[in-house]
Protein backbone atom coordinates (compact mmCIF):
# COMPACT_ATOMS: atom_id res chain seq x y z
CA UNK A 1 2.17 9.38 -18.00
CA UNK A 2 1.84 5.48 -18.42
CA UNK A 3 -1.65 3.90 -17.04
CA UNK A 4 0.85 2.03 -14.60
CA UNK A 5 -1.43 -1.85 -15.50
CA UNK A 6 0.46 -4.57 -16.18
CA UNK A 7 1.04 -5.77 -19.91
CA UNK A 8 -0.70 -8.67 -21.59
CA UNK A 9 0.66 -12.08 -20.40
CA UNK A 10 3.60 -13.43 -22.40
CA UNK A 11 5.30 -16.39 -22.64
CA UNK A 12 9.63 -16.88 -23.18
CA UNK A 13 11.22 -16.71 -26.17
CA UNK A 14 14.16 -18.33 -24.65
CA UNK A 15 14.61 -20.66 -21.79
CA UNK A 16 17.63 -22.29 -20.21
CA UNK A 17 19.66 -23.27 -17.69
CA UNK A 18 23.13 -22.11 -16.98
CA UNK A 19 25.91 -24.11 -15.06
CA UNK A 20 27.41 -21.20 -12.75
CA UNK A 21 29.86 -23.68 -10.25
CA UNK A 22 29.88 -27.17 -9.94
CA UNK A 23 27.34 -27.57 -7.90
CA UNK A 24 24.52 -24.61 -9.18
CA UNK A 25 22.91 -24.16 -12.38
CA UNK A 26 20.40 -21.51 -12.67
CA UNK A 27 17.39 -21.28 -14.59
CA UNK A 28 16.41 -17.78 -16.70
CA UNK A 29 13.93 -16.65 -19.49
CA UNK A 30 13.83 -13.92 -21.48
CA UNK A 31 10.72 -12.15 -23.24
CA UNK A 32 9.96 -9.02 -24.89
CA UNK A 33 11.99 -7.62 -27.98
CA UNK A 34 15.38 -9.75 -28.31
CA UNK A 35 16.83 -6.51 -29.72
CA UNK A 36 15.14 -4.19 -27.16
CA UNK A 37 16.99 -2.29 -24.15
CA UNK A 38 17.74 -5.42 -21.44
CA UNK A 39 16.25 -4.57 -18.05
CA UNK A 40 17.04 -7.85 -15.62
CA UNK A 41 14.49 -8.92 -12.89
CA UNK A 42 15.71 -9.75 -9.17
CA UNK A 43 13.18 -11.75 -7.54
CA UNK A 44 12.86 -11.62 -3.69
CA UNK A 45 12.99 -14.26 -0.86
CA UNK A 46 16.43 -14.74 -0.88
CA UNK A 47 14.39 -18.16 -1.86
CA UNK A 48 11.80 -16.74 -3.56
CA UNK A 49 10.20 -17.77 -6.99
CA UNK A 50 9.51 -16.05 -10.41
CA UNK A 51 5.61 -15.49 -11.34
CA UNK A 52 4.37 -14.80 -14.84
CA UNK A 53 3.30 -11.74 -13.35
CA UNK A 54 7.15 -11.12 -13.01
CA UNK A 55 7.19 -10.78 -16.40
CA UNK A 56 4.39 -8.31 -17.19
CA UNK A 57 6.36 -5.20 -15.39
CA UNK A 58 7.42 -4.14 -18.33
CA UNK A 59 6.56 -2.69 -22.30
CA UNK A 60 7.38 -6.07 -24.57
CA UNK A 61 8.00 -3.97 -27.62
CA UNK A 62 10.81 -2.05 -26.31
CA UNK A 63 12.43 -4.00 -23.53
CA UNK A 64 14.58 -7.15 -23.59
CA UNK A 65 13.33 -8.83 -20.45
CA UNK A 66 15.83 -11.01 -18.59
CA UNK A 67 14.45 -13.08 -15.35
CA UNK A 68 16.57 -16.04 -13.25
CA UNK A 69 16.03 -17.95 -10.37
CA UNK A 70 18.89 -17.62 -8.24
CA UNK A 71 20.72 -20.15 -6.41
CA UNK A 72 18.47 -22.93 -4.63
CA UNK A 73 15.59 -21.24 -5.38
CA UNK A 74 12.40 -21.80 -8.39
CA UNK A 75 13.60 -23.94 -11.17
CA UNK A 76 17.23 -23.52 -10.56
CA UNK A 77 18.76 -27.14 -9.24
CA UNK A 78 19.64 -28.07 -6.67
CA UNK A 79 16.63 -26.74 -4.46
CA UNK A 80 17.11 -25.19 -1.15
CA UNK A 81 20.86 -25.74 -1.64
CA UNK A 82 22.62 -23.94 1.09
CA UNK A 83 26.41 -24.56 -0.38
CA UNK A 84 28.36 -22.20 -2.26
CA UNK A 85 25.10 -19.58 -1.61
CA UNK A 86 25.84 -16.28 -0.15
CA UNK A 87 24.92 -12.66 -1.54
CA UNK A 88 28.64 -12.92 -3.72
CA UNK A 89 27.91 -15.72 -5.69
CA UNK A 90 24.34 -13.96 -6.71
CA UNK A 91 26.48 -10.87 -8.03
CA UNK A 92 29.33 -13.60 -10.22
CA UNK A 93 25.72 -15.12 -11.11
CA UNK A 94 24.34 -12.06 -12.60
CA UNK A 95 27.66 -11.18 -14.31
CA UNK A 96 28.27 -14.50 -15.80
CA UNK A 97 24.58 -14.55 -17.42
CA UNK A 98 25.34 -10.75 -18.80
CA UNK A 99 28.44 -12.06 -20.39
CA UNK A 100 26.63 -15.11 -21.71
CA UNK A 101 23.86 -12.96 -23.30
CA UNK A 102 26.67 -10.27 -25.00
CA UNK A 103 24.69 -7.11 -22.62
CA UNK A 104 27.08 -4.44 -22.14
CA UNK A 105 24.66 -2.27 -19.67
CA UNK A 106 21.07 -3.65 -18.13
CA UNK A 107 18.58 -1.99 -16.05
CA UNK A 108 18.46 -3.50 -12.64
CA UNK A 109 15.04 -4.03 -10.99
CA UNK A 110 14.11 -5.71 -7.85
CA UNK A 111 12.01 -5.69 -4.54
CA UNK A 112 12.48 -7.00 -1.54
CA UNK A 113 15.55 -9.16 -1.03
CA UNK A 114 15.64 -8.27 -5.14
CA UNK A 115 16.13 -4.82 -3.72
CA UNK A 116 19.43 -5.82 -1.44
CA UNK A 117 20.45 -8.03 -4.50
CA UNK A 118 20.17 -4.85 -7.12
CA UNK A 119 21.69 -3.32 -4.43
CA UNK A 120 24.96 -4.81 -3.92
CA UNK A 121 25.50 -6.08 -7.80
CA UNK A 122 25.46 -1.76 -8.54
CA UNK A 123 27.90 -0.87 -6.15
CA UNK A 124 29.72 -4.09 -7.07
CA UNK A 125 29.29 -3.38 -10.69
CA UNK A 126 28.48 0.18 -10.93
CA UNK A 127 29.85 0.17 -15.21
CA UNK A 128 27.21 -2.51 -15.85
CA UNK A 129 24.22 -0.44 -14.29
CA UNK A 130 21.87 1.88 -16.94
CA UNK A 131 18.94 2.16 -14.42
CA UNK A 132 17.98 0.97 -10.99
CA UNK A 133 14.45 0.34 -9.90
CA UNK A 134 13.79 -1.02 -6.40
CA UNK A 135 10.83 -1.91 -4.41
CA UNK A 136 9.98 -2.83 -0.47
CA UNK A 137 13.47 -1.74 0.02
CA UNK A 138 15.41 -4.53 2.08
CA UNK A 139 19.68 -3.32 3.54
CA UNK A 140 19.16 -6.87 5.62
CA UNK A 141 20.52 -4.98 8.94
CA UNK A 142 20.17 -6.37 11.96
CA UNK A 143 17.50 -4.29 13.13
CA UNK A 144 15.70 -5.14 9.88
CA UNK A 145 16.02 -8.54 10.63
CA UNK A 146 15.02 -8.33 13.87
CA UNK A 147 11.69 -6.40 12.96
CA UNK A 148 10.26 -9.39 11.28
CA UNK A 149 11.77 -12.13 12.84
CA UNK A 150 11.93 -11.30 16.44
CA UNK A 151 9.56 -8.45 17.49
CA UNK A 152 8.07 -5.55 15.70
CA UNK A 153 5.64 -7.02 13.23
CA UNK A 154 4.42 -9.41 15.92
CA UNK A 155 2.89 -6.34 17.41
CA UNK A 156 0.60 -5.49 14.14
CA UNK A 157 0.02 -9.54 13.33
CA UNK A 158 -0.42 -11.50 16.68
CA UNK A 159 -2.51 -13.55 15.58
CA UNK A 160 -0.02 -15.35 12.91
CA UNK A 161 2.16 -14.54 14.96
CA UNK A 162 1.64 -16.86 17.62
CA UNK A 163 1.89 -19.92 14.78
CA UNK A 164 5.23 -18.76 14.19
CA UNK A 165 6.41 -18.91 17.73
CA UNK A 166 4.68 -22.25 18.38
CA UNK A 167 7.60 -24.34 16.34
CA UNK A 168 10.21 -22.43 18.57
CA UNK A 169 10.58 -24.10 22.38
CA UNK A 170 10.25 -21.31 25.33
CA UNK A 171 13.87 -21.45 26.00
CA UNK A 172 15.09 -21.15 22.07
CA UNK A 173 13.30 -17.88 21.83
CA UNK A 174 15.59 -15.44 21.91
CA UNK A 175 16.56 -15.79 18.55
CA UNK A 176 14.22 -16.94 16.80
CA UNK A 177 16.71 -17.41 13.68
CA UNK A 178 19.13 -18.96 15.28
CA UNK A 179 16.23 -21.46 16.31
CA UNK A 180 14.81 -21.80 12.99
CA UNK A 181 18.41 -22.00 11.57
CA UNK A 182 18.89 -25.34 13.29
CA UNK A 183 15.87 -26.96 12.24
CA UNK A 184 15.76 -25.97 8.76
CA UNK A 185 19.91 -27.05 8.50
CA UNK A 186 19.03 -30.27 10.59
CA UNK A 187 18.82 -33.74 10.19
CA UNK A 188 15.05 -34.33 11.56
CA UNK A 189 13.45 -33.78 8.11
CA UNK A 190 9.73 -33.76 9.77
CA UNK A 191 11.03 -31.05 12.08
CA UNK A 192 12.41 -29.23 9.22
CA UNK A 193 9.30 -29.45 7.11
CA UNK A 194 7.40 -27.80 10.32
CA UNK A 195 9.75 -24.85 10.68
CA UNK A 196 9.77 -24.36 6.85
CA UNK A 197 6.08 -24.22 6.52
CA UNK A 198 5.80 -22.13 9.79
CA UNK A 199 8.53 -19.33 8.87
CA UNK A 200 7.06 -19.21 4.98
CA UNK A 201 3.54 -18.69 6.38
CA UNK A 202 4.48 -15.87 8.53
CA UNK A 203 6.16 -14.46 5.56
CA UNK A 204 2.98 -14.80 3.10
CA UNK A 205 0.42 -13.62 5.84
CA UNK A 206 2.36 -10.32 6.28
CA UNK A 207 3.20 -9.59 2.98
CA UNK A 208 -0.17 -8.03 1.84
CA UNK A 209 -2.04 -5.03 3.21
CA UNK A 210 -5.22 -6.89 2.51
CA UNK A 211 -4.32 -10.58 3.31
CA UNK A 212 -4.03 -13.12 -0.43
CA UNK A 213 -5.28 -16.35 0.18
CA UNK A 214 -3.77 -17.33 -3.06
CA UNK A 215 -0.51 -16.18 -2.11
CA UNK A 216 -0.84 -18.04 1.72
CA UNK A 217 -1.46 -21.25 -0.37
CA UNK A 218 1.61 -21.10 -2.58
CA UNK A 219 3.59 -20.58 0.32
CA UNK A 220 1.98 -23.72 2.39
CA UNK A 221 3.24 -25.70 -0.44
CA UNK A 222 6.24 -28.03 1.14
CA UNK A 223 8.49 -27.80 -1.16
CA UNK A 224 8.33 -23.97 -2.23
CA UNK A 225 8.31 -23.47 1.72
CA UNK A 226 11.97 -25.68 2.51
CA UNK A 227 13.45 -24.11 -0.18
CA UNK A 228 12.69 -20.23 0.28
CA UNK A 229 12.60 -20.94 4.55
CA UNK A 230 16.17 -22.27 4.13
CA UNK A 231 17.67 -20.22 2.03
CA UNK A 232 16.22 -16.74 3.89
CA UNK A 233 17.37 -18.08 7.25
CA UNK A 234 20.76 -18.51 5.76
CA UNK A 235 21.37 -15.59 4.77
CA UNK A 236 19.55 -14.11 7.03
CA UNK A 237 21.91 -15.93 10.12
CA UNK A 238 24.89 -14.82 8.07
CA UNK A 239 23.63 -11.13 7.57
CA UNK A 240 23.79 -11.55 3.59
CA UNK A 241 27.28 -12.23 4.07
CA UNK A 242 28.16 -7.98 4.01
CA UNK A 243 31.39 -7.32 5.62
CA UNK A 244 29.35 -4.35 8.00
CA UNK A 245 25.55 -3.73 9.03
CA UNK A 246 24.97 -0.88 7.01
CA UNK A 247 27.38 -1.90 4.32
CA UNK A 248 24.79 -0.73 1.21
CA UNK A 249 24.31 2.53 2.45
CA UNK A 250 28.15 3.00 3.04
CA UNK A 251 28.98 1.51 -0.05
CA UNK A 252 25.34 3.81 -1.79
CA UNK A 253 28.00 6.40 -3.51
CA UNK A 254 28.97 4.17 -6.22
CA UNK A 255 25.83 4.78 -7.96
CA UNK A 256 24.45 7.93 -7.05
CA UNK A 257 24.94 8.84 -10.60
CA UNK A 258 22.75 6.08 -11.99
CA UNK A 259 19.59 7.06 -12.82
CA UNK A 260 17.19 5.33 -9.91
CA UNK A 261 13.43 5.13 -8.74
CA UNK A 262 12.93 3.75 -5.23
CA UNK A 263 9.41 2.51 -4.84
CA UNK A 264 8.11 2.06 -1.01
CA UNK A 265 4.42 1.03 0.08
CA UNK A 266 3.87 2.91 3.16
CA UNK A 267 2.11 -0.09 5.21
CA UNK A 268 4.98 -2.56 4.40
CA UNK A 269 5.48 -4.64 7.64
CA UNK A 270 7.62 -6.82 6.16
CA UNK A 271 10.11 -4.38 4.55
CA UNK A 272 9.26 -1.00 6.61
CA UNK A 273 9.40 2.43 5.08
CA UNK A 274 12.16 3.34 7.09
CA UNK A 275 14.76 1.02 5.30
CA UNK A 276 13.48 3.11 1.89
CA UNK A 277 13.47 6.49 3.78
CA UNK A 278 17.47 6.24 5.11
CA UNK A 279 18.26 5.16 1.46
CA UNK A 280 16.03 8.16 0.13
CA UNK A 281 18.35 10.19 2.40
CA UNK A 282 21.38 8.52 1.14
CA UNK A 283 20.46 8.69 -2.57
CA UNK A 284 18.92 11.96 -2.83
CA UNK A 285 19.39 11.90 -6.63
CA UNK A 286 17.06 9.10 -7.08
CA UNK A 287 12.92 9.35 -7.12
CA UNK A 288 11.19 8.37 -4.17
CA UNK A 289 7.87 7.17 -4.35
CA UNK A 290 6.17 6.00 -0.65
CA UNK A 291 2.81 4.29 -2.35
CA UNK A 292 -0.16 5.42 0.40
CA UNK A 293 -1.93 2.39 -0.06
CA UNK A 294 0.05 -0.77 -0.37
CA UNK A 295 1.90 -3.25 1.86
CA UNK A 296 4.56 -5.29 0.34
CA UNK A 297 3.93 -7.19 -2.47
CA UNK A 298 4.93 -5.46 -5.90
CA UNK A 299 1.52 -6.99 -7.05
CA UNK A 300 -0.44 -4.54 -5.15
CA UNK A 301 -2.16 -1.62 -7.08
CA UNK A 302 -0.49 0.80 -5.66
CA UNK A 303 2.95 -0.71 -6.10
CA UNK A 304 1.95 -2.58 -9.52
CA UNK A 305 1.39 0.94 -10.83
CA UNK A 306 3.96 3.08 -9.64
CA UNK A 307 6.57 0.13 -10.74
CA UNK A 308 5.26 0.14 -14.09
CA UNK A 309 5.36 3.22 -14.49
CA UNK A 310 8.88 3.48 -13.43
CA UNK A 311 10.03 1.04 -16.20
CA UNK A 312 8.14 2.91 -18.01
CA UNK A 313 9.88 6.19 -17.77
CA UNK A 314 13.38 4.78 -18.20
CA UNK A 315 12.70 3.94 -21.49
CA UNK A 316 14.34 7.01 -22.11
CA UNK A 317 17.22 5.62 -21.02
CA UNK A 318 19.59 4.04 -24.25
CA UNK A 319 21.57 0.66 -24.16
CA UNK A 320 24.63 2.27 -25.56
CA UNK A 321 24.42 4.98 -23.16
């Protein structure tokens, strides 16, 4: 059984941007053995940002270790770009930087929104799938949605809470993304700056079972906050862009024969377990692991370990396969 700790910190052998329309290019690394199985890493927001930590997931000597930014979002240009953005355009994304590398077959591994994103390129791509890992497990319903944005997690974190209803008027609230949606597509860039900062601090300040403070500042920086805050509310207004609520889960029999490990921390207010349990249900084939003592971040212990040692395990699993 693996120790489940993150490898030694290690730096790119290759970095580069790819042009993937005419208005996107996308930024992605690679580390670990250039000859080794390829195992791609889906970060979360939609928004989000790669970490160095991103990169430590996963045994250097036998894994060739592909990680992007996707559209809008980290290093890829331009930031916070709205246009030509929906869940779609990630999957082309992800299949256009395949072909570009010459993979056949990669592992797919993500968490959170990386989760919905793994998600829908499998079903979408279900030939191009070896392995499946994925973490804080996100189907963007509407009742998911809700949870966070409108009330549910309010309940367990009033106090930030009541920050993020501040930047809302009384009479926009509710829907609270709708409201946000406005500001952070508006013209009023002070206004938008506010709801940015306010939706991405609600965001870091649930995300841990024991709060980060290092985390909280990273997301009070402004631009890291537009960017992620207006690309999550877009997609979040436009339900990922699926053609049905529960489309994953109807669409979860496309790769039921991949081999899969669904990682869940059991005090994830952001993500909650039940999202992970009705894909459990619908995916029987695949492990299950609830982690007893983690919230949502994949940096957690508990989460940290049991995702390492997931990677870990499929290195069973062969390239050529």
């Amino acid at each position: 059984m693996s120790s489940g700790e993150l490898y030694p910190e290690i730096e790119p052998y290759r970095t580069e941007m790819l042009k993937v329309s005419a208005l996107h290019t996308i930024y992605y690394e690679e580390v670990g053995n250039p000859r080794g199985v390829p195992i791609v890493f889906l970060h979360g927001g939609p928004g989000g940002a790669l970490s160095p930590n991103h990169r430590r997931f996963f045994d250097p000597a036998h894994y060739r270790v592909v990680l992007l930014c996707q559209r809008g979002a980290g290093r890829s240009t331009p930031s916070g770009e709205l246009r030509e953005n929906t869940t779609w355009d990630l999957v082309q994304d992800l299949e256009t930087l395949r072909e570009k590398l010459g993979i056949r077959k990669w592992i797919v591994f993500g968490g959170s929104w990386g989760s919905t994103l793994s998600l829908a390129y499998a079903v979408t791509h279900p030939d191009r799938v070896l392995g499946l890992i994925v973490r804080g497990i996100f189907l963007c319903r509407k009742k998911e949605i809700d949870w966070l944005y409108q009330e549910g997690a309010s309940n367990l974190f009033p106090d930030p809470w009541e920050e993020y209803v501040a930047a809302i008027p009384p009479a926009e609230r509710g829907d609270f993304v709708g409201a946000y949606y406005r500001r952070l597509t508006g013209d009023d860039e002070k206004e938008k700056l506010q709801a940015a900062l306010a939706w991405s601090l609600w965001e870091a300040k649930t995300s841990y079972l024991v709060p980060d403070e290092q985390n909280i500042r990273e997301h009070a920086e402004p631009q890291r906050a537009l960017s992620l805050a207006r690309i999550e509310c877009h997609y979040f207004q436009h339900r990922a862009f699926f053609a049905t609520d529960n489309f994953l889960l109807e669409q979860i029999g496309r790769v039921r024969h991949v081999p899969g490990v669904i990682v869940q921390g059991r005090y994830d207010v952001v993500c909650p377990p039940v999202s992970a349990w009705h894909l459990h249900r619908a995916w029987p084939e695949a492990e299950f692991h609830i982690t007893p003592d983690a919230g949502h971040s994949a940096l957690e212990a508990g989460n940290r370990r049991r995702l390492v040692q997931a990677a870990d395990a499929f290195r069973r699993l062969r390239a050529d396969a």
